[in-house]
PDB file of N, CA and C in Angstrom:
ATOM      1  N   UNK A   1       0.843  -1.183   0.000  1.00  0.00           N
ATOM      2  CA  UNK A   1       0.000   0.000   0.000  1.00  0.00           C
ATOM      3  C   UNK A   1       0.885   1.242   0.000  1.00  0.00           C
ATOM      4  N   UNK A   2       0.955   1.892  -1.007  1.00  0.00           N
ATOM      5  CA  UNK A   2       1.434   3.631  -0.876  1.00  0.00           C
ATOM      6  C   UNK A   2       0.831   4.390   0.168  1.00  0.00           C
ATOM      7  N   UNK A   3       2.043   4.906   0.791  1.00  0.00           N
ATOM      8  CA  UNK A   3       1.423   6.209   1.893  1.00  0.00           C
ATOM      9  C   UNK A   3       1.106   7.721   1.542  1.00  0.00           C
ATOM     10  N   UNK A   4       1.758   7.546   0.361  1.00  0.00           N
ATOM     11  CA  UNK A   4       1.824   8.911   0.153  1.00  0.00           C
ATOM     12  C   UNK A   4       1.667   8.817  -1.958  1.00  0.00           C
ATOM     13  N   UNK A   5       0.001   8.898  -2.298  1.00  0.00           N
ATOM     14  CA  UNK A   5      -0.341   9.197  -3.321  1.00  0.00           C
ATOM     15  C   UNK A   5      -0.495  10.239  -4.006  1.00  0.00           C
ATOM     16  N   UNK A   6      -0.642  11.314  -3.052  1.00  0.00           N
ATOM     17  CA  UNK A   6      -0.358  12.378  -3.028  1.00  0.00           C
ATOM     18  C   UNK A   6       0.644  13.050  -3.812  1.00  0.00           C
ATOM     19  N   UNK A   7       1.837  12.175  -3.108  1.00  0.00           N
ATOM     20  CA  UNK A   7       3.266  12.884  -3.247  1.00  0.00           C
ATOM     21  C   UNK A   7       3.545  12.110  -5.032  1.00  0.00           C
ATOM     22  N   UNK A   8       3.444  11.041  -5.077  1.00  0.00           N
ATOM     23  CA  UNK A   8       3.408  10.728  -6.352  1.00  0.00           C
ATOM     24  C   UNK A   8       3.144  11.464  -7.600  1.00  0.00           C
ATOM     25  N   UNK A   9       1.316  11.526  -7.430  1.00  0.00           N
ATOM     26  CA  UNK A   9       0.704  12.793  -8.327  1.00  0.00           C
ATOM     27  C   UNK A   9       1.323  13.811  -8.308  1.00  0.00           C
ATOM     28  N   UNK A  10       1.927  14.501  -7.512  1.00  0.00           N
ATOM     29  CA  UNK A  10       2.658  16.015  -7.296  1.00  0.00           C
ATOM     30  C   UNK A  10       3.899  15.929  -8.127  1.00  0.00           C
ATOM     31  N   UNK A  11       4.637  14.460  -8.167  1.00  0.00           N
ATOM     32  CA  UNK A  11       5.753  14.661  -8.812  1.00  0.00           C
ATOM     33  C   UNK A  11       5.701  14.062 -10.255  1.00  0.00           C
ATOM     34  N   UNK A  12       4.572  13.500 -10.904  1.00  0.00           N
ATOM     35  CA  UNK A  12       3.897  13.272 -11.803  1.00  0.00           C
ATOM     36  C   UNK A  12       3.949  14.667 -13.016  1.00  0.00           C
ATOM     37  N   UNK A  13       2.967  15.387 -11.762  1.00  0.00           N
ATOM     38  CA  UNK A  13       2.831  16.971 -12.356  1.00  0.00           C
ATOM     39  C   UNK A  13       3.563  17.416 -12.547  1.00  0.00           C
ATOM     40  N   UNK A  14       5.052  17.704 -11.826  1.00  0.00           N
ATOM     41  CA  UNK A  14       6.033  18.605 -11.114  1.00  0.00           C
ATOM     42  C   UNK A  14       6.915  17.820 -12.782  1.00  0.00           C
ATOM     43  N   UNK A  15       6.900  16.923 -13.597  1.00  0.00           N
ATOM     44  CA  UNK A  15       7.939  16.130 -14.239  1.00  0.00           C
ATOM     45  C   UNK A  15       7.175  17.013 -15.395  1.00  0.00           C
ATOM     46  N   UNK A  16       5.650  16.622 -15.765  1.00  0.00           N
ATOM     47  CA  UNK A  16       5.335  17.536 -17.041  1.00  0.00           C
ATOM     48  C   UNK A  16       5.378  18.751 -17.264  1.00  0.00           C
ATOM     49  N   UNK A  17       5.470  19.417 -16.045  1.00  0.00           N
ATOM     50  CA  UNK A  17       5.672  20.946 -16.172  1.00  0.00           C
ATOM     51  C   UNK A  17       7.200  21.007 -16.370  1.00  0.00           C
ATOM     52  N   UNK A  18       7.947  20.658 -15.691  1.00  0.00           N
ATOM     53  CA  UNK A  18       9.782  20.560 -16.338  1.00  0.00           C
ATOM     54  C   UNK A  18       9.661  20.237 -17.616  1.00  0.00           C
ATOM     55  N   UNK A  19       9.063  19.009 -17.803  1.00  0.00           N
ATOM     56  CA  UNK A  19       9.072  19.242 -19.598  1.00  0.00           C
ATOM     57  C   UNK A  19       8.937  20.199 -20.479  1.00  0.00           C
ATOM     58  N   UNK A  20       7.366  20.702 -20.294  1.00  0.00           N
ATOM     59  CA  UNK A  20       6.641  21.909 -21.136  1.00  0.00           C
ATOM     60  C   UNK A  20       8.241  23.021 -21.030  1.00  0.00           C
ATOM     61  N   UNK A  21       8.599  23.106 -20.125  1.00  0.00           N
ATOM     62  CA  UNK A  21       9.347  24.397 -19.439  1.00  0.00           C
ATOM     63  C   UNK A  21      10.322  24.120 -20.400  1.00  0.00           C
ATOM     64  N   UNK A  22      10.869  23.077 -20.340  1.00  0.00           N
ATOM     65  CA  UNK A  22      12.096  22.801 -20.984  1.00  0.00           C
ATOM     66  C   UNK A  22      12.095  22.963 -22.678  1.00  0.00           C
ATOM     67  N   UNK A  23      10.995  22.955 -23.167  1.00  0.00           N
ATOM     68  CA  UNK A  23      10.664  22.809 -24.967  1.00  0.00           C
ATOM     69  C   UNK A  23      10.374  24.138 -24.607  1.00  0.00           C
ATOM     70  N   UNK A  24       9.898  24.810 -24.031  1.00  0.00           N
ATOM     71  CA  UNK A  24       9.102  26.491 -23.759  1.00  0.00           C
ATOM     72  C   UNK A  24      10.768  26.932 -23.836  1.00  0.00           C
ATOM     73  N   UNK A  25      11.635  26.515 -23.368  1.00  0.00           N
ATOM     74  CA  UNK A  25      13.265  27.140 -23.339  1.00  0.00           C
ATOM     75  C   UNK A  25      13.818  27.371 -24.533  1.00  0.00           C
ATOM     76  N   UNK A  26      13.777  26.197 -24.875  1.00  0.00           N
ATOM     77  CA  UNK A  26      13.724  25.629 -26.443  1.00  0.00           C
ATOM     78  C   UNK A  26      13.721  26.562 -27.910  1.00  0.00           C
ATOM     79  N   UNK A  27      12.286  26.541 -27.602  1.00  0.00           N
ATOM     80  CA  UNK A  27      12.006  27.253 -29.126  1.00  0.00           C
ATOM     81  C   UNK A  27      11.667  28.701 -28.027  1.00  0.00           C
ATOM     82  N   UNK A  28      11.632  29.360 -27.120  1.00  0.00           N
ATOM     83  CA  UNK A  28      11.652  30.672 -27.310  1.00  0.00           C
ATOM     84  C   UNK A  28      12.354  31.886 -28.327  1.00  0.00           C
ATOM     85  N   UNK A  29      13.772  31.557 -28.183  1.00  0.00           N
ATOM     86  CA  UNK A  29      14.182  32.566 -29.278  1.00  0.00           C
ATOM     87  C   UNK A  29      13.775  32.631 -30.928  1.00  0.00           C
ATOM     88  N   UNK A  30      13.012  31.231 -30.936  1.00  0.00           N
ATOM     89  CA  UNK A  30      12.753  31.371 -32.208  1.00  0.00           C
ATOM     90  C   UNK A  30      11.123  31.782 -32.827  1.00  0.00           C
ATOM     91  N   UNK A  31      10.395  32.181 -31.043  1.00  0.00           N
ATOM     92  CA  UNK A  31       9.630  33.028 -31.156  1.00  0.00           C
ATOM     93  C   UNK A  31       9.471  34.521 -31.549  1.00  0.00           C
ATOM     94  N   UNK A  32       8.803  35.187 -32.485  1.00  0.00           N
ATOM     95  CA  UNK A  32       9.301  36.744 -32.894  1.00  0.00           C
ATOM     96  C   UNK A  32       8.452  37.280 -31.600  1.00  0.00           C
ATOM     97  N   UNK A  33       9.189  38.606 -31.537  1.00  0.00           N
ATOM     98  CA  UNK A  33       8.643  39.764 -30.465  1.00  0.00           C
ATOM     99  C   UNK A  33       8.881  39.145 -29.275  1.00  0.00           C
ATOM    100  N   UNK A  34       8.806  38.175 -29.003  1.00  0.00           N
ATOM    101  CA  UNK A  34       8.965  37.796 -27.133  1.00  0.00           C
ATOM    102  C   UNK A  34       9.947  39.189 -26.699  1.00  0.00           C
ATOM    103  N   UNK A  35       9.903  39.414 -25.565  1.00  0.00           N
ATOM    104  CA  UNK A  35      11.125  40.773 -25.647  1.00  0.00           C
ATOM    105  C   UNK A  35      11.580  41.202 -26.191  1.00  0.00           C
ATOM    106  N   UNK A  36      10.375  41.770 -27.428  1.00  0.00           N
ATOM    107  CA  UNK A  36      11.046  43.065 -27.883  1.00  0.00           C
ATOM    108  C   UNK A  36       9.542  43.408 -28.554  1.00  0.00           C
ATOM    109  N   UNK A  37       8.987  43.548 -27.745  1.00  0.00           N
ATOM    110  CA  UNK A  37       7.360  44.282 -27.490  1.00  0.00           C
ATOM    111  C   UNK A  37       6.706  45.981 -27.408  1.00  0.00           C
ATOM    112  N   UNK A  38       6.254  46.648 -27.668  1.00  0.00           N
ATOM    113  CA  UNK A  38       6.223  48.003 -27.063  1.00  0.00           C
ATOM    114  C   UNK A  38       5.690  47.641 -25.569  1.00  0.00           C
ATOM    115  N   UNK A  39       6.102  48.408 -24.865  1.00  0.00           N
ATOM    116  CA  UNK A  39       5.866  48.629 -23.317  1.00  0.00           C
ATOM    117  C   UNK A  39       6.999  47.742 -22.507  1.00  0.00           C
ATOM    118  N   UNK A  40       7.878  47.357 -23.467  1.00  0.00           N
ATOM    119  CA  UNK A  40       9.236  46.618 -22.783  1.00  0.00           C
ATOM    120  C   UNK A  40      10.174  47.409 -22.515  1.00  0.00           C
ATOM    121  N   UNK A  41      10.674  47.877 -21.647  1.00  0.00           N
ATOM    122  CA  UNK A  41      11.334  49.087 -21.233  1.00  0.00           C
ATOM    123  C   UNK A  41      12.901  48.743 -20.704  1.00  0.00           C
ATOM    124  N   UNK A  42      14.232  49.098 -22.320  1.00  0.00           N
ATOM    125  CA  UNK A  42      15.734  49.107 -22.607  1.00  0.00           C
ATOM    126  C   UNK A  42      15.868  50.464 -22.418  1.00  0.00           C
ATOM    127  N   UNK A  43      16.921  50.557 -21.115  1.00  0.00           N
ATOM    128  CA  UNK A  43      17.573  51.739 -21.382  1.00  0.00           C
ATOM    129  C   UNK A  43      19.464  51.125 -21.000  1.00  0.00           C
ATOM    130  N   UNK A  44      19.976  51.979 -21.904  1.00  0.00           N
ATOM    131  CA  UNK A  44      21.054  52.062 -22.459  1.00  0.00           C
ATOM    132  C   UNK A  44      22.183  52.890 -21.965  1.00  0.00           C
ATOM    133  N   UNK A  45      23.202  53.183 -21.612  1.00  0.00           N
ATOM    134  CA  UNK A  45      23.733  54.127 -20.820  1.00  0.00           C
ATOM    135  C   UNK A  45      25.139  53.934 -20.883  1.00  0.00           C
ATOM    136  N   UNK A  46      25.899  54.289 -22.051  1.00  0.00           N
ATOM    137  CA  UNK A  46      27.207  53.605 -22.106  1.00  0.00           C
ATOM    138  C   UNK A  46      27.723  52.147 -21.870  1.00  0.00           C
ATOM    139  N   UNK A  47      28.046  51.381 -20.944  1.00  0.00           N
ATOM    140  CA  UNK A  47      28.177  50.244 -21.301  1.00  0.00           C
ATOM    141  C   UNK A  47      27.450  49.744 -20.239  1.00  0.00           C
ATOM    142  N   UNK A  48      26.343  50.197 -19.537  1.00  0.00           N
ATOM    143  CA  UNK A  48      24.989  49.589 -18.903  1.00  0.00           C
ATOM    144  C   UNK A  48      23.880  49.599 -19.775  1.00  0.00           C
ATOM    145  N   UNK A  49      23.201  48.368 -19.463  1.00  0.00           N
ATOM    146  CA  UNK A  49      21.837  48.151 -20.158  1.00  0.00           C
ATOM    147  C   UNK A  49      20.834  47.602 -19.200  1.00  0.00           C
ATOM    148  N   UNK A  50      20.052  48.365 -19.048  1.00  0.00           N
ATOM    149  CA  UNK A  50      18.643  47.743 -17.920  1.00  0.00           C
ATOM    150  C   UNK A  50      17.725  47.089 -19.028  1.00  0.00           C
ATOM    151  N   UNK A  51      17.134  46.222 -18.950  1.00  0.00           N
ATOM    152  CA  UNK A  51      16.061  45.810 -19.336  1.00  0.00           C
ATOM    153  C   UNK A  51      15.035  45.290 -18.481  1.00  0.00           C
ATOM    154  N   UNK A  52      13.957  45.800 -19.146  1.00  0.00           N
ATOM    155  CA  UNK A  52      12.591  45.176 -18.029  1.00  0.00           C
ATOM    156  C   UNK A  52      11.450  44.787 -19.241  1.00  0.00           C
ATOM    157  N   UNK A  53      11.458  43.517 -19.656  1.00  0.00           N
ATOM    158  CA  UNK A  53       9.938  43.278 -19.958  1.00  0.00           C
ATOM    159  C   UNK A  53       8.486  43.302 -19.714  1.00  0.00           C
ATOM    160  N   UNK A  54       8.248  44.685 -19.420  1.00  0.00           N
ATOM    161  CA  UNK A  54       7.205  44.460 -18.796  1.00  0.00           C
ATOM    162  C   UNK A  54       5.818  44.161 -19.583  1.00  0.00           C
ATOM    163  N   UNK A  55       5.568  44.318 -20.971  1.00  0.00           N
ATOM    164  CA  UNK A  55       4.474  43.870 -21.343  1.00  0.00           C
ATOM    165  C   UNK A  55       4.521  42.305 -21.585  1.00  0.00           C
ATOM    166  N   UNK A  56       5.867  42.190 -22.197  1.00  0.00           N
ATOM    167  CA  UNK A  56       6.085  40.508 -21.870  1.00  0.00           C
ATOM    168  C   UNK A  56       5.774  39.548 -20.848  1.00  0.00           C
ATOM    169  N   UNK A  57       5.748  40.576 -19.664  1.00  0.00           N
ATOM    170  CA  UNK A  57       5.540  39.796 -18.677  1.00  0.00           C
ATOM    171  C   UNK A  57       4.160  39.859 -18.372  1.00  0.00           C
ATOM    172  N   UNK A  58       3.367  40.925 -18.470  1.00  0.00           N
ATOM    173  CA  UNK A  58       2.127  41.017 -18.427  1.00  0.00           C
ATOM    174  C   UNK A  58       1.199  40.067 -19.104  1.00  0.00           C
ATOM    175  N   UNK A  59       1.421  39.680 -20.316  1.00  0.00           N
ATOM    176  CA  UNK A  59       0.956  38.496 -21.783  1.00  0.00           C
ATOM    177  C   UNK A  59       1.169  37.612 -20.982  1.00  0.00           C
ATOM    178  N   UNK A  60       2.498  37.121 -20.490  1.00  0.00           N
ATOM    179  CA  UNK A  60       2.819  35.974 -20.088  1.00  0.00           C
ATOM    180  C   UNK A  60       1.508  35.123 -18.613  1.00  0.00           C
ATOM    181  N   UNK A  61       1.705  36.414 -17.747  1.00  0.00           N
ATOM    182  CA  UNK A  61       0.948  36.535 -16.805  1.00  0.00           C
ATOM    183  C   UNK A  61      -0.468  36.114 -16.861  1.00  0.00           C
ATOM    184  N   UNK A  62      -1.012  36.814 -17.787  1.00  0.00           N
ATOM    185  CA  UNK A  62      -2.624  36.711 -18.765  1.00  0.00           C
ATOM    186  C   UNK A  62      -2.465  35.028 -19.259  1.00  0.00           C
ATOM    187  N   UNK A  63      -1.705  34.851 -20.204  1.00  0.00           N
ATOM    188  CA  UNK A  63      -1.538  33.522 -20.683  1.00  0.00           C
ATOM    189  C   UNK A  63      -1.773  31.990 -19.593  1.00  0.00           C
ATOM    190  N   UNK A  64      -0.664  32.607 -18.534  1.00  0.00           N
ATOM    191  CA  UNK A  64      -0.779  31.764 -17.936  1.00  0.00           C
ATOM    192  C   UNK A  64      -2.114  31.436 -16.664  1.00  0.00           C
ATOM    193  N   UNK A  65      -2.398  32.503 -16.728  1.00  0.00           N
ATOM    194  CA  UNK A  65      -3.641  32.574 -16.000  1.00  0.00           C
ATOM    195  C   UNK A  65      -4.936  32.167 -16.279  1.00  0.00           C
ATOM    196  N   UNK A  66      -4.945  31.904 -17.841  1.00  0.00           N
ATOM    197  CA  UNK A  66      -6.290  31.386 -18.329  1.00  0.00           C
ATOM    198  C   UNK A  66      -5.972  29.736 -18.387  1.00  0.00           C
ATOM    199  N   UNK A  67      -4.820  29.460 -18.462  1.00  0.00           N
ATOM    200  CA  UNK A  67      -4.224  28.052 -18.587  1.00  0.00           C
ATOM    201  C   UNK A  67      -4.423  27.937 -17.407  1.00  0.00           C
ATOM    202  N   UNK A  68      -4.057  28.039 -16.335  1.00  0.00           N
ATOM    203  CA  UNK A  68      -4.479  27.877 -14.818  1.00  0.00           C
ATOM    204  C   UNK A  68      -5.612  27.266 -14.201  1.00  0.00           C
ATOM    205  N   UNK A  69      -6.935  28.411 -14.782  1.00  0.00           N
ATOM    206  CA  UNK A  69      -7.666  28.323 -14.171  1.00  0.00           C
ATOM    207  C   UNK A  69      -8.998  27.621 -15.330  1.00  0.00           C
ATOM    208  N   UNK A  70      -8.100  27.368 -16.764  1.00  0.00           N
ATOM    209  CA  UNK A  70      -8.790  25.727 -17.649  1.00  0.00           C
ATOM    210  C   UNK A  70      -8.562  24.822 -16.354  1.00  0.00           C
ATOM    211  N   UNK A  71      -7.222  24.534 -16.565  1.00  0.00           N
ATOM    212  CA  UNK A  71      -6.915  22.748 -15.307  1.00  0.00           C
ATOM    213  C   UNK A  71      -7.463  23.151 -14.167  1.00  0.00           C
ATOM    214  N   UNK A  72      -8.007  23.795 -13.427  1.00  0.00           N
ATOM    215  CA  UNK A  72      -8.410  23.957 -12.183  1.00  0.00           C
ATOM    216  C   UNK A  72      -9.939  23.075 -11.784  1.00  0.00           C
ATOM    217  N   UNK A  73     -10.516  24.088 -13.223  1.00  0.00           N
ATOM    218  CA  UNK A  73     -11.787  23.255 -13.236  1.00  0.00           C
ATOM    219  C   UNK A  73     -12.000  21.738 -13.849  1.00  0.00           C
TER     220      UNK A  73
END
């Protein structure tokens, strides 16, 4: 008898999401616009560069949030 089915399922999950993550690593750069969006905010300053994605991250945020709360229900 397993004590812990729980913990199984969790690492079940925890293995397909490393996957997705890992192909999501993958082909990102060979996604167009990912960071380099309007509202993504490069500033430049001699040989400093800040970058902040922030609409990237916002999409991402949205994206993942409707994916979320599909598997939830």
């Amino acid at each position: 008898m397993n004590p812990f089915p729980e913990f199984g399922k969790m690492l079940i999950i925890l293995g397909i999401f490393m996957v997705i993550a890992g192909i999501v690593l993958v082909f990102i750069p060979k996604i167009p616009l990912i960071g380099r969006l309007p509202g993504d905010i490069v500033i430049r300053k001699g040989n400093f560069t800040f970058y902040f994605p922030l609409a990237t991250c916002i999409i991402l945020s949205i994206l993942l949030t409707l994916i979320f709360s599909i598997f939830r229900r």
